[in-house]
N, C-alpha and C. Protein backbone atom coordinates (compact mmCIF):
# COMPACT_ATOMS: atom_id res chain seq x y z
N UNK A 1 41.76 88.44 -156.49
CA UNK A 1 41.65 87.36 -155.53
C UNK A 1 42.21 87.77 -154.17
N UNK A 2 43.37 88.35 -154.51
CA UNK A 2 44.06 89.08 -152.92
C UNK A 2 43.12 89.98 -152.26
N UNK A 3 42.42 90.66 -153.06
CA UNK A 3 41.34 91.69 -152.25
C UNK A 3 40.21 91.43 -151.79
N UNK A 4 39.62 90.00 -152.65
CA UNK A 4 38.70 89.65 -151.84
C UNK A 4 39.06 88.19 -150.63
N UNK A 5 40.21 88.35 -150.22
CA UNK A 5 40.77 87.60 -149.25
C UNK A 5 41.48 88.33 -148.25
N UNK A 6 41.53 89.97 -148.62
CA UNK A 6 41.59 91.11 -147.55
C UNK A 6 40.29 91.15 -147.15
N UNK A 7 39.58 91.27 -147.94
CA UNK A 7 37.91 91.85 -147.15
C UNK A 7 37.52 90.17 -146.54
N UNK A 8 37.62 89.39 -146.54
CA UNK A 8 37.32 87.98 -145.47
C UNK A 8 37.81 88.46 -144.75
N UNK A 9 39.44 88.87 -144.26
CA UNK A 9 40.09 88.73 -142.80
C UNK A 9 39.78 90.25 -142.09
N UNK A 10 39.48 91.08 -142.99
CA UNK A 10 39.16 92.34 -142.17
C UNK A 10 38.00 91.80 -141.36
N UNK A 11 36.60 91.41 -142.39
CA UNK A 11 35.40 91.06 -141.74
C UNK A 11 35.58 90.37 -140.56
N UNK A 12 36.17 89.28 -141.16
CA UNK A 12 36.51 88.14 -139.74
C UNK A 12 37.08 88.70 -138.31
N UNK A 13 37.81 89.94 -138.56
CA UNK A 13 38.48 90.57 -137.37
C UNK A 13 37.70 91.39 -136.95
N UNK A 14 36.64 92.01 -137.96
CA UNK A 14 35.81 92.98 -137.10
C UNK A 14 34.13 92.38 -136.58
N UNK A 15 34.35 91.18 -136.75
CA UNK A 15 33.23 90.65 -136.26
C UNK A 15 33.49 89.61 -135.17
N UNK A 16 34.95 89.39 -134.98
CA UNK A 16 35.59 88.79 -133.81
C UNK A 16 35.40 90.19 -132.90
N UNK A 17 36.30 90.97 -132.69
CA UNK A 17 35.83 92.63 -132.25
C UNK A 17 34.72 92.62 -131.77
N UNK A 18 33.87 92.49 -132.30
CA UNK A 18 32.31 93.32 -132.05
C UNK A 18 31.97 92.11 -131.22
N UNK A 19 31.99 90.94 -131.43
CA UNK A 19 31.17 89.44 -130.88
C UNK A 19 32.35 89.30 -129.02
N UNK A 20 33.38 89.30 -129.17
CA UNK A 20 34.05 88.97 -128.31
C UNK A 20 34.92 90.39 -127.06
N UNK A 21 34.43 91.61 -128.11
CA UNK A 21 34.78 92.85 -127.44
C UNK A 21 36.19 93.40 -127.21
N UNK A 22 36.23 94.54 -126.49
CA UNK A 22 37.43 94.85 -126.41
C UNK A 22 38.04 95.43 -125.17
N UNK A 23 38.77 94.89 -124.52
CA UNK A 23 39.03 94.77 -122.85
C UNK A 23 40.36 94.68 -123.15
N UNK A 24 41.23 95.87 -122.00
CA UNK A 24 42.56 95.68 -121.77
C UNK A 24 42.56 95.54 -120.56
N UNK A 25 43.97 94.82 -119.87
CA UNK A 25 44.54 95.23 -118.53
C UNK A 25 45.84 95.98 -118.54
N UNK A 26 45.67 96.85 -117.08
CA UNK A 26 46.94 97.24 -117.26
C UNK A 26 47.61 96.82 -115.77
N UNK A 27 48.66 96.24 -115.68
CA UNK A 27 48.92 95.66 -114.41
C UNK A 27 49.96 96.82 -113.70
N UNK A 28 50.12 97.06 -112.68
CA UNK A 28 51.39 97.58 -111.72
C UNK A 28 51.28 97.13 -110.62
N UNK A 29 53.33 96.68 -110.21
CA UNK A 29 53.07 96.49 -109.00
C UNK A 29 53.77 97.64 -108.27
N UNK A 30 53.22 97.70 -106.86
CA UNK A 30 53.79 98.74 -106.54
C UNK A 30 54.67 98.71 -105.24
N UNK A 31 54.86 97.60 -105.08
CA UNK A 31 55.38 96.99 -103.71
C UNK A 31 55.74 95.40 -103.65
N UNK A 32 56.82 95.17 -103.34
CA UNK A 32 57.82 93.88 -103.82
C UNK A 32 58.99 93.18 -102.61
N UNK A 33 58.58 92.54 -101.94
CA UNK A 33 59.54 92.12 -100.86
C UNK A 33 59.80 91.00 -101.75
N UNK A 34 61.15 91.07 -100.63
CA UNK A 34 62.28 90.08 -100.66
C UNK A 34 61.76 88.44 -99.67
N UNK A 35 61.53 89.33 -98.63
CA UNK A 35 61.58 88.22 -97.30
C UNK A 35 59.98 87.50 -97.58
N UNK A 36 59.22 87.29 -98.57
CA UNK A 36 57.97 86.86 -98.55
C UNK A 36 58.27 84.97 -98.55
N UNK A 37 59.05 84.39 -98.80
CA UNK A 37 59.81 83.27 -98.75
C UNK A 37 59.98 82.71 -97.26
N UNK A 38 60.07 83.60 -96.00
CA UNK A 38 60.42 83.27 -94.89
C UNK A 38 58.73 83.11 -94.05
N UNK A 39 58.05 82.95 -94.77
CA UNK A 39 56.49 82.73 -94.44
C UNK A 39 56.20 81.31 -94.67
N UNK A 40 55.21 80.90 -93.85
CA UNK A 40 54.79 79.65 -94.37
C UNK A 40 53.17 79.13 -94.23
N UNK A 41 52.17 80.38 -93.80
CA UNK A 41 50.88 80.24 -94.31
C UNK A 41 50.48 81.56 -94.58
N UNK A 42 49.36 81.19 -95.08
CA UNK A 42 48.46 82.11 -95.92
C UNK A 42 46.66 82.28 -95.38
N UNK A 43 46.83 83.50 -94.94
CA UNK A 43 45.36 83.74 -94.51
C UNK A 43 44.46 84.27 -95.49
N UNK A 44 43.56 84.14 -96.20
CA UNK A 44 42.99 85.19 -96.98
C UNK A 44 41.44 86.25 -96.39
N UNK A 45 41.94 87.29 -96.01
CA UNK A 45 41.57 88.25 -95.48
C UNK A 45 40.50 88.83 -96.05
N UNK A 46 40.06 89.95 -96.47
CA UNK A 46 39.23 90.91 -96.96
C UNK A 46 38.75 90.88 -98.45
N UNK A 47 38.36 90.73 -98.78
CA UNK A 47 37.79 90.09 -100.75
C UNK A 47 36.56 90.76 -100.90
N UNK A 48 36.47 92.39 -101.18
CA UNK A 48 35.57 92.90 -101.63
C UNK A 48 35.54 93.42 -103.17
N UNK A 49 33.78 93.05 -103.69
CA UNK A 49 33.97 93.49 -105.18
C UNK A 49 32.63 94.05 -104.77
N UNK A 50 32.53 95.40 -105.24
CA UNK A 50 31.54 96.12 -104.96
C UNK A 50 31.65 97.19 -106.09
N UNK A 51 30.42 98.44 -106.74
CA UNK A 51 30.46 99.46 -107.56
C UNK A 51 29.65 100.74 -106.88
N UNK A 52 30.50 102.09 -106.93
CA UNK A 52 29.92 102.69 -106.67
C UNK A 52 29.35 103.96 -107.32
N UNK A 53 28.71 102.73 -108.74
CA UNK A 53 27.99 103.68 -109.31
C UNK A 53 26.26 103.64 -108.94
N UNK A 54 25.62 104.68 -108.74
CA UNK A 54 24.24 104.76 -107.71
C UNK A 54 23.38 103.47 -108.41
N UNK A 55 23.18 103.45 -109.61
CA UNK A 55 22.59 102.49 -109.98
C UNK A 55 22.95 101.46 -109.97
N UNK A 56 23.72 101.02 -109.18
CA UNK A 56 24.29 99.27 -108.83
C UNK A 56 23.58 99.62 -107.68
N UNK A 57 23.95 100.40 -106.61
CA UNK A 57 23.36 100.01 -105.25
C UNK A 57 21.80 99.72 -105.15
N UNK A 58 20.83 100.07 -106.24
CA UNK A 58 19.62 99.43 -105.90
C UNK A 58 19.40 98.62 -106.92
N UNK A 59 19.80 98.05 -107.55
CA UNK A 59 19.89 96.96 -108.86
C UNK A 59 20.05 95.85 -108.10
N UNK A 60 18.88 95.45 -108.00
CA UNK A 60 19.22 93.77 -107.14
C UNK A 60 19.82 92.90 -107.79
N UNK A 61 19.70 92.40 -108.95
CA UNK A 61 20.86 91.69 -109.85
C UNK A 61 21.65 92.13 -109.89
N UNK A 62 22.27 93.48 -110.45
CA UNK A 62 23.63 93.90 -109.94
C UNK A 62 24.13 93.24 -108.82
N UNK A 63 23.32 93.72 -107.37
CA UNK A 63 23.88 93.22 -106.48
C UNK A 63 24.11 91.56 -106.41
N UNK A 64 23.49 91.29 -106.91
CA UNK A 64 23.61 89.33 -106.74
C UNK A 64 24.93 89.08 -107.65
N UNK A 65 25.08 89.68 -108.65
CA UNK A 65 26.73 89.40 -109.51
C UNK A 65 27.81 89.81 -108.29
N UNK A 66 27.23 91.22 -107.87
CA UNK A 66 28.56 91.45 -107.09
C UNK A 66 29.16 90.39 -106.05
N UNK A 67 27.98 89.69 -105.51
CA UNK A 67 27.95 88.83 -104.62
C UNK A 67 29.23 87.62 -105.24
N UNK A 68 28.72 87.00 -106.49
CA UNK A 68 29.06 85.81 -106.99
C UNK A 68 30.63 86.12 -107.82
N UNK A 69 30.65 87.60 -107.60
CA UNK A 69 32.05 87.89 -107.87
C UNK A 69 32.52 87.81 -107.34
N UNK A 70 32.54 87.75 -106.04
CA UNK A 70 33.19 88.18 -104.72
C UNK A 70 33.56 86.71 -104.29
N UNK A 71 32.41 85.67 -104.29
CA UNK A 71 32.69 84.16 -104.24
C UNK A 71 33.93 84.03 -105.21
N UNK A 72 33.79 84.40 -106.74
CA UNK A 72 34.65 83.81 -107.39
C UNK A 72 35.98 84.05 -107.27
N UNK A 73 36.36 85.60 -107.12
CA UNK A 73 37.37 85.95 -106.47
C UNK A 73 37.75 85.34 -105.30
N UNK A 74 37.34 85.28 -104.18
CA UNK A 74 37.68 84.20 -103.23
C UNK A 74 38.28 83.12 -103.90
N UNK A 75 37.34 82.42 -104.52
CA UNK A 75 38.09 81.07 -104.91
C UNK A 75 38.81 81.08 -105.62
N UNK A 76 39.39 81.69 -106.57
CA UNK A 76 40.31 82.05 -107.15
C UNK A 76 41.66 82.54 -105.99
N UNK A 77 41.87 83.36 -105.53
CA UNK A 77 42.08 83.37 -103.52
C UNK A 77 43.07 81.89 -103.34
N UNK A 78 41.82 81.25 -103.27
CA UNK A 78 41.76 79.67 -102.67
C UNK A 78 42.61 79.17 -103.87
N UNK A 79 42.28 78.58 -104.47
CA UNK A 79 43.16 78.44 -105.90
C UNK A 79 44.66 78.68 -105.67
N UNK A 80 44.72 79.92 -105.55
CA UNK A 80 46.59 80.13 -105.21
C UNK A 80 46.69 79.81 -104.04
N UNK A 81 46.67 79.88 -102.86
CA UNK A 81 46.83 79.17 -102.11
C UNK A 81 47.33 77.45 -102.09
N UNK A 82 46.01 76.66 -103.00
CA UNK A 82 46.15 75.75 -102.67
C UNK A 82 47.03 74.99 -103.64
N UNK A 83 47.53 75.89 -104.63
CA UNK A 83 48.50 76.14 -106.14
C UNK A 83 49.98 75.79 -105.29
N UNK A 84 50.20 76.86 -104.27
CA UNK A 84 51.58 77.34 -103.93
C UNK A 84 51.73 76.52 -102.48
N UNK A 85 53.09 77.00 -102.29
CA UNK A 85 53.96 76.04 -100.80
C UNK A 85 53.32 76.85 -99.64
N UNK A 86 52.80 77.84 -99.80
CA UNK A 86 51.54 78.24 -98.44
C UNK A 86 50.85 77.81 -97.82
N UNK A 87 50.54 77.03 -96.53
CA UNK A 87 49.32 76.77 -96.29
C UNK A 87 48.09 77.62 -95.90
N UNK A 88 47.04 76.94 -96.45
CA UNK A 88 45.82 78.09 -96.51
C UNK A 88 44.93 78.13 -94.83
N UNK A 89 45.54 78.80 -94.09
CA UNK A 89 44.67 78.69 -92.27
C UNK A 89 43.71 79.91 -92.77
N UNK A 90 42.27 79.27 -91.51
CA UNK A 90 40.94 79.73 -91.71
C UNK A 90 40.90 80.71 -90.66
N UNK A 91 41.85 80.77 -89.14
CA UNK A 91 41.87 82.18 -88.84
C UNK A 91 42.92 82.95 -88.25
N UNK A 92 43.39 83.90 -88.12
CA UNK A 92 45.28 84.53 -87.89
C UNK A 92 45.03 84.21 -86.36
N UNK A 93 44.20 83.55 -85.39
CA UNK A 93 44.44 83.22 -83.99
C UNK A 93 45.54 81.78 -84.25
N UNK A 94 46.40 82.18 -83.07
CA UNK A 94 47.75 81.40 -82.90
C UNK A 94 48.55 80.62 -84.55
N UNK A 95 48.20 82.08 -85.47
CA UNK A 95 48.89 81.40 -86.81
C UNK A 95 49.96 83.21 -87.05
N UNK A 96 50.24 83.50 -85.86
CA UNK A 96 51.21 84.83 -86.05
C UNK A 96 52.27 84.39 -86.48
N UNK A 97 53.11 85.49 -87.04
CA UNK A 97 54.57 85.06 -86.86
C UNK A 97 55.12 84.57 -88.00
N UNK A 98 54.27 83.70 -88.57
CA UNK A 98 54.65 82.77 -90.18
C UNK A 98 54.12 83.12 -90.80
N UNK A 99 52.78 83.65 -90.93
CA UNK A 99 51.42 83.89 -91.77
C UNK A 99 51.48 85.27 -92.41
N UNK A 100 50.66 85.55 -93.79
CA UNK A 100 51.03 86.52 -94.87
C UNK A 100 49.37 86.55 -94.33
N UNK A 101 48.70 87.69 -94.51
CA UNK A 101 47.52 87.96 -95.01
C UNK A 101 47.07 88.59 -96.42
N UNK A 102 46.67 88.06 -97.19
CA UNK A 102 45.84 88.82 -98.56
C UNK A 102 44.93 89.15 -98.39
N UNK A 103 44.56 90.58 -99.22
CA UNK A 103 43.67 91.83 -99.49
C UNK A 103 43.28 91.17 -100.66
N UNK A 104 42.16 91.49 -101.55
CA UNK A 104 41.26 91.77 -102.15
C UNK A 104 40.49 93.01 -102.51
N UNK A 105 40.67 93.96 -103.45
CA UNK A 105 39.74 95.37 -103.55
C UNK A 105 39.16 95.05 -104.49
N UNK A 106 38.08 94.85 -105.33
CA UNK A 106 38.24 95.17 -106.12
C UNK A 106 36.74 96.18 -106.54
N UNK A 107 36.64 97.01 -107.61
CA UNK A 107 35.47 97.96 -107.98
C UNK A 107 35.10 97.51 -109.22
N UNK A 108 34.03 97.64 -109.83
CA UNK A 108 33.58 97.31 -111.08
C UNK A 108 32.62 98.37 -111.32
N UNK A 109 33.11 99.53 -112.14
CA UNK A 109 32.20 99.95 -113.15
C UNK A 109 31.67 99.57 -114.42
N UNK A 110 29.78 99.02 -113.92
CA UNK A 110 29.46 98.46 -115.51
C UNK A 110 29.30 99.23 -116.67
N UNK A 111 28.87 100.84 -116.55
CA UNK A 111 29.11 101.50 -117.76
C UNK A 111 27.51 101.37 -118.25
N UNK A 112 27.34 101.84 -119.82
CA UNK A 112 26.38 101.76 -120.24
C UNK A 112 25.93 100.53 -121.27
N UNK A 113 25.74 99.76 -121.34
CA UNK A 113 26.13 98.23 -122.39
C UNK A 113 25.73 98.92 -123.71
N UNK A 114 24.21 99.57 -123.81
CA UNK A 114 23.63 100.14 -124.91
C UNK A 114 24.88 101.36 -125.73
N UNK A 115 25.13 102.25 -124.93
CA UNK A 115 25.91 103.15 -125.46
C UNK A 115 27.44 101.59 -125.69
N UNK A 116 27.57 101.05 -125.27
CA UNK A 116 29.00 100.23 -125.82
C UNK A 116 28.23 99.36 -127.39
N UNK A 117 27.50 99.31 -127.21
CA UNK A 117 26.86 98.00 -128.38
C UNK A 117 26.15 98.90 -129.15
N UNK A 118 25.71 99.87 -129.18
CA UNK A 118 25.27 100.92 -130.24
C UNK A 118 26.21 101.65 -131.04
N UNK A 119 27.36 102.27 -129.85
CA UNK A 119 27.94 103.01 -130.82
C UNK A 119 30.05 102.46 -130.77
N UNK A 120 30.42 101.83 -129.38
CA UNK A 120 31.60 101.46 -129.13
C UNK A 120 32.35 102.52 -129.08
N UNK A 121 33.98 102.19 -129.22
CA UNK A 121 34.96 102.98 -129.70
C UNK A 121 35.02 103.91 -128.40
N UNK A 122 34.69 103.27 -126.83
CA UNK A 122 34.65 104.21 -125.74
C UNK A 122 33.81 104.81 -125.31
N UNK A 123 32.30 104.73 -126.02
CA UNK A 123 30.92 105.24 -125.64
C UNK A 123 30.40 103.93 -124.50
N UNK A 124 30.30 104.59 -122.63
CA UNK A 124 29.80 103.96 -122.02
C UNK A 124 30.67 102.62 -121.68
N UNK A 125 32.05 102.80 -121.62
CA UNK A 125 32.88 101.89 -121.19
C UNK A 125 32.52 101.66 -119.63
N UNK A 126 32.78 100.29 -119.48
CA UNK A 126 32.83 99.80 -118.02
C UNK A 126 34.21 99.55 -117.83
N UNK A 127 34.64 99.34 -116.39
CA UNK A 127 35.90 98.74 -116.49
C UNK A 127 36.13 98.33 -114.68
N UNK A 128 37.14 97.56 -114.52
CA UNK A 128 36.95 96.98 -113.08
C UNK A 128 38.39 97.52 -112.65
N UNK A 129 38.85 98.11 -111.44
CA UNK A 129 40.16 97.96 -110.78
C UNK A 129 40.03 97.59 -109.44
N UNK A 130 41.54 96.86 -109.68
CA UNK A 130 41.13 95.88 -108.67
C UNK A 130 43.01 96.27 -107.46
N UNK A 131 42.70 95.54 -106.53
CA UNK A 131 44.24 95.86 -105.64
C UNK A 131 44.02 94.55 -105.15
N UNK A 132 45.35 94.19 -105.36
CA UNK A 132 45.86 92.62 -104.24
C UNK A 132 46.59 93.10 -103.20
N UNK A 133 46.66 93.18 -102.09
CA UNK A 133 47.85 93.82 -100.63
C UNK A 133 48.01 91.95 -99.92
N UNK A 134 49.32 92.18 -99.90
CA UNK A 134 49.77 90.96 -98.90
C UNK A 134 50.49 91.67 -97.64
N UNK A 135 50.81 91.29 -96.69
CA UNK A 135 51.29 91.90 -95.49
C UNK A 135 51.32 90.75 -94.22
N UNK A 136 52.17 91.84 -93.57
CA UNK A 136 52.65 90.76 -92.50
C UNK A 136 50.95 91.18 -91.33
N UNK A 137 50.99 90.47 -91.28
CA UNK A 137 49.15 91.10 -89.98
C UNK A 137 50.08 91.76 -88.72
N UNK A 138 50.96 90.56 -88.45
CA UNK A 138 51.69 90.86 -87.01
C UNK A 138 52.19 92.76 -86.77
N UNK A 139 52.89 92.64 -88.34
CA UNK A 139 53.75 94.01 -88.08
C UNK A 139 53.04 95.07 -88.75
N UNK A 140 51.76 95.10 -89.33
CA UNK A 140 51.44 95.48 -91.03
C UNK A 140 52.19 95.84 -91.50
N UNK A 141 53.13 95.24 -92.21
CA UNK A 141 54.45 95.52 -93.66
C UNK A 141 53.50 95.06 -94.39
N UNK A 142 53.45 96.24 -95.60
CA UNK A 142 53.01 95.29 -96.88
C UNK A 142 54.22 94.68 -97.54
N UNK A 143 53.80 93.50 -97.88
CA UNK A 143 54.83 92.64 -98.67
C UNK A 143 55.04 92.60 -99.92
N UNK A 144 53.90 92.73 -100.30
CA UNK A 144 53.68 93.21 -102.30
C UNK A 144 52.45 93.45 -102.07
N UNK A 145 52.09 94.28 -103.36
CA UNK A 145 51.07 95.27 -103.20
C UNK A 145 51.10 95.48 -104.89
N UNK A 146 49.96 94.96 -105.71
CA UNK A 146 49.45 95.62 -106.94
C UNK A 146 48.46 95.56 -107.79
N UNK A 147 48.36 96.24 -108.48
CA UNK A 147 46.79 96.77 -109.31
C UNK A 147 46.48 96.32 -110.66
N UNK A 148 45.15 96.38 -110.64
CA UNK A 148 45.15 95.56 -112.14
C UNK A 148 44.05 96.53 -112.57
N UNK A 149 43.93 97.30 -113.35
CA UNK A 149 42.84 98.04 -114.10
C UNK A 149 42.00 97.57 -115.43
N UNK A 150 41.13 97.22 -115.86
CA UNK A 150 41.04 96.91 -117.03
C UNK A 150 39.50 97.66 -117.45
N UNK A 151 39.90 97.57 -118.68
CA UNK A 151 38.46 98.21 -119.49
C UNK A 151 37.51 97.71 -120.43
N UNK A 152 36.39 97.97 -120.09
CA UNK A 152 35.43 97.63 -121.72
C UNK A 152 35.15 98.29 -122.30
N UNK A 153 35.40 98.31 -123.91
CA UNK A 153 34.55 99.68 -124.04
C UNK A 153 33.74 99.18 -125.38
N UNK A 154 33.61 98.22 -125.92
CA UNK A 154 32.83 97.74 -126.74
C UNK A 154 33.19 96.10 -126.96
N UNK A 155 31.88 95.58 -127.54
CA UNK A 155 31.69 93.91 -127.52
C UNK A 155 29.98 93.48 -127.84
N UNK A 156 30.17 92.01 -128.48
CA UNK A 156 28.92 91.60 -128.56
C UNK A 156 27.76 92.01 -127.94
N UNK A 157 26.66 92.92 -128.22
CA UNK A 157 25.57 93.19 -126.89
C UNK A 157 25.91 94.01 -125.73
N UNK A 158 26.72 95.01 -126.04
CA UNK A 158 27.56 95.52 -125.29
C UNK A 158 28.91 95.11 -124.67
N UNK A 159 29.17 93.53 -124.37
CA UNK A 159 30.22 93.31 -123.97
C UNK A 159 29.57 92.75 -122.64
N UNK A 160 30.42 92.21 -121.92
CA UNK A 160 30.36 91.05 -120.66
C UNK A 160 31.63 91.63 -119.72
N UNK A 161 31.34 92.46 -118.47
CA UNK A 161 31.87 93.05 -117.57
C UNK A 161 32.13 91.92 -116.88
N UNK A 162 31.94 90.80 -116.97
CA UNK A 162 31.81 89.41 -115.72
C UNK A 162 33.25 88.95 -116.25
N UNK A 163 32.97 89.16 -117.86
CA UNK A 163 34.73 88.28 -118.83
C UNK A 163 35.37 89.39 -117.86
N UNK A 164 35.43 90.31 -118.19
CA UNK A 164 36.70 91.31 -117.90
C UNK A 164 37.03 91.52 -116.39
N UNK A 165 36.30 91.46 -115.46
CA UNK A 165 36.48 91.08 -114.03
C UNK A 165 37.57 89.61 -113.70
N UNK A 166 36.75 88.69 -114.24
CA UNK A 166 37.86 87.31 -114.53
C UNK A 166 38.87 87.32 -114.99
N UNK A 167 38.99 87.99 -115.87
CA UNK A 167 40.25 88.24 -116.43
C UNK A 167 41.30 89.16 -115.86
N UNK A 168 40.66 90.16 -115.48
CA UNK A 168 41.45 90.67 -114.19
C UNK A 168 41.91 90.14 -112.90
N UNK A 169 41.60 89.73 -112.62
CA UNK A 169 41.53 88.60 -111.18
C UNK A 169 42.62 87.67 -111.22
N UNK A 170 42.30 86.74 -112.44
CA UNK A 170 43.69 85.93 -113.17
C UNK A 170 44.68 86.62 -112.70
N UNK A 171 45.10 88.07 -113.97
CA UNK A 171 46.36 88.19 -114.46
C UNK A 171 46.68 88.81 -113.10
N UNK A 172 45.85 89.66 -112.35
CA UNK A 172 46.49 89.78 -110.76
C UNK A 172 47.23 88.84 -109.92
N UNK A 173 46.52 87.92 -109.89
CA UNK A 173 46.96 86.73 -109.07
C UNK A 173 48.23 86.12 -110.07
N UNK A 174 48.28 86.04 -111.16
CA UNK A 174 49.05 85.87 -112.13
C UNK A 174 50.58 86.42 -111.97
N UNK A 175 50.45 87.69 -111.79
CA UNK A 175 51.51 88.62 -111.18
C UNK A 175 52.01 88.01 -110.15
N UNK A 176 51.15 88.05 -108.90
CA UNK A 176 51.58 87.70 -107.78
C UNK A 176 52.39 86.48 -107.80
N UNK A 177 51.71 85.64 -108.44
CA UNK A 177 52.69 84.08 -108.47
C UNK A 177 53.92 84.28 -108.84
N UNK A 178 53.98 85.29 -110.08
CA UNK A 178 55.58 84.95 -110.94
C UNK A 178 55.95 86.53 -109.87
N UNK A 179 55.43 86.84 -108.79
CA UNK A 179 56.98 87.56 -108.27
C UNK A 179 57.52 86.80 -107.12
């Protein structure tokens, strides 16, 4: 009875695995002020999600995700902002002096989905890294500064590079809040 109630939860775990995939992040920060407290708005600056693998640049759907990533990231952006004691100004004219600007990098390699959903286990992984930079505009000090890497390397149908982008994005911004 115990063994065939091992082989349910193995199945169940390896078909959670395969259906829902397998994506890590790895976060670092690499830059950490003190004085980010003595600010009191928030510009959000530069928010690029782009890949520069050749076959994204003429993949017109590719390109239309990158697009709607780039929205979502923004709003996500917007989100903390409108989360935290920052106010969110639309441009750094006559907002010097108080104002933080945020960066946005981020890259997305989609990888091969077929080689992830045929064979997994790291065949044709995608994966996205991404950089948050805050800084003073006035002086450029960066104020905090860090990275979020994450990977796919197998999942349902290859796996969903869109989950693992989101999910990156979060735990970035995630970081940022709790420093």
């Amino acid at each position: 009875m115990k063994f065939v109630r091992s082989i349910k939860l193995l199945l169940i775990f390896t078909t959670g695995v395969f259906l829902f995939g397998c994506a890590s992040t790895n976060l670092k920060t690499d830059v950490q002020s003190q004085d980010v407290s003595l600010y009191e708005k928030i510009y959000i600056g530069e928010v690029r999600v782009y890949s520069n693998e050749v076959a994204a640049k003429s993949n017109v759907a590719l390109q239309k995700k990158l697009k709607s990533w780039e929205e979502y990231s923004r709003q996500q952006l917007e989100g903390y902002a409108s989360d935290s004691r920052l106010a969110l100004v639309d441009t750094l004219e006559g907002n010097t002096g108080n104002t933080l600007t945020i960066d946005l990098d981020v890259n997305v390699q989609y990888g091969n989905r077929a080689l992830r959903w045929a064979v997994g286990f790291g065949a044709g992984k995608g994966g996205v890294d991404s950089s948050l930079v805050v800084k003073d505009p006035e002086t450029g000090a960066v104020k905090y500064k860090a990275q979020a890497n994450s990977e796919l390397t197998m999942g349902g149908a290859g796996g969903d590079i869109g989950d693992v982008l989101e999910k990156n994005i979060k735990k970035l911004i995630a970081q940022y809040k709790g420093s």
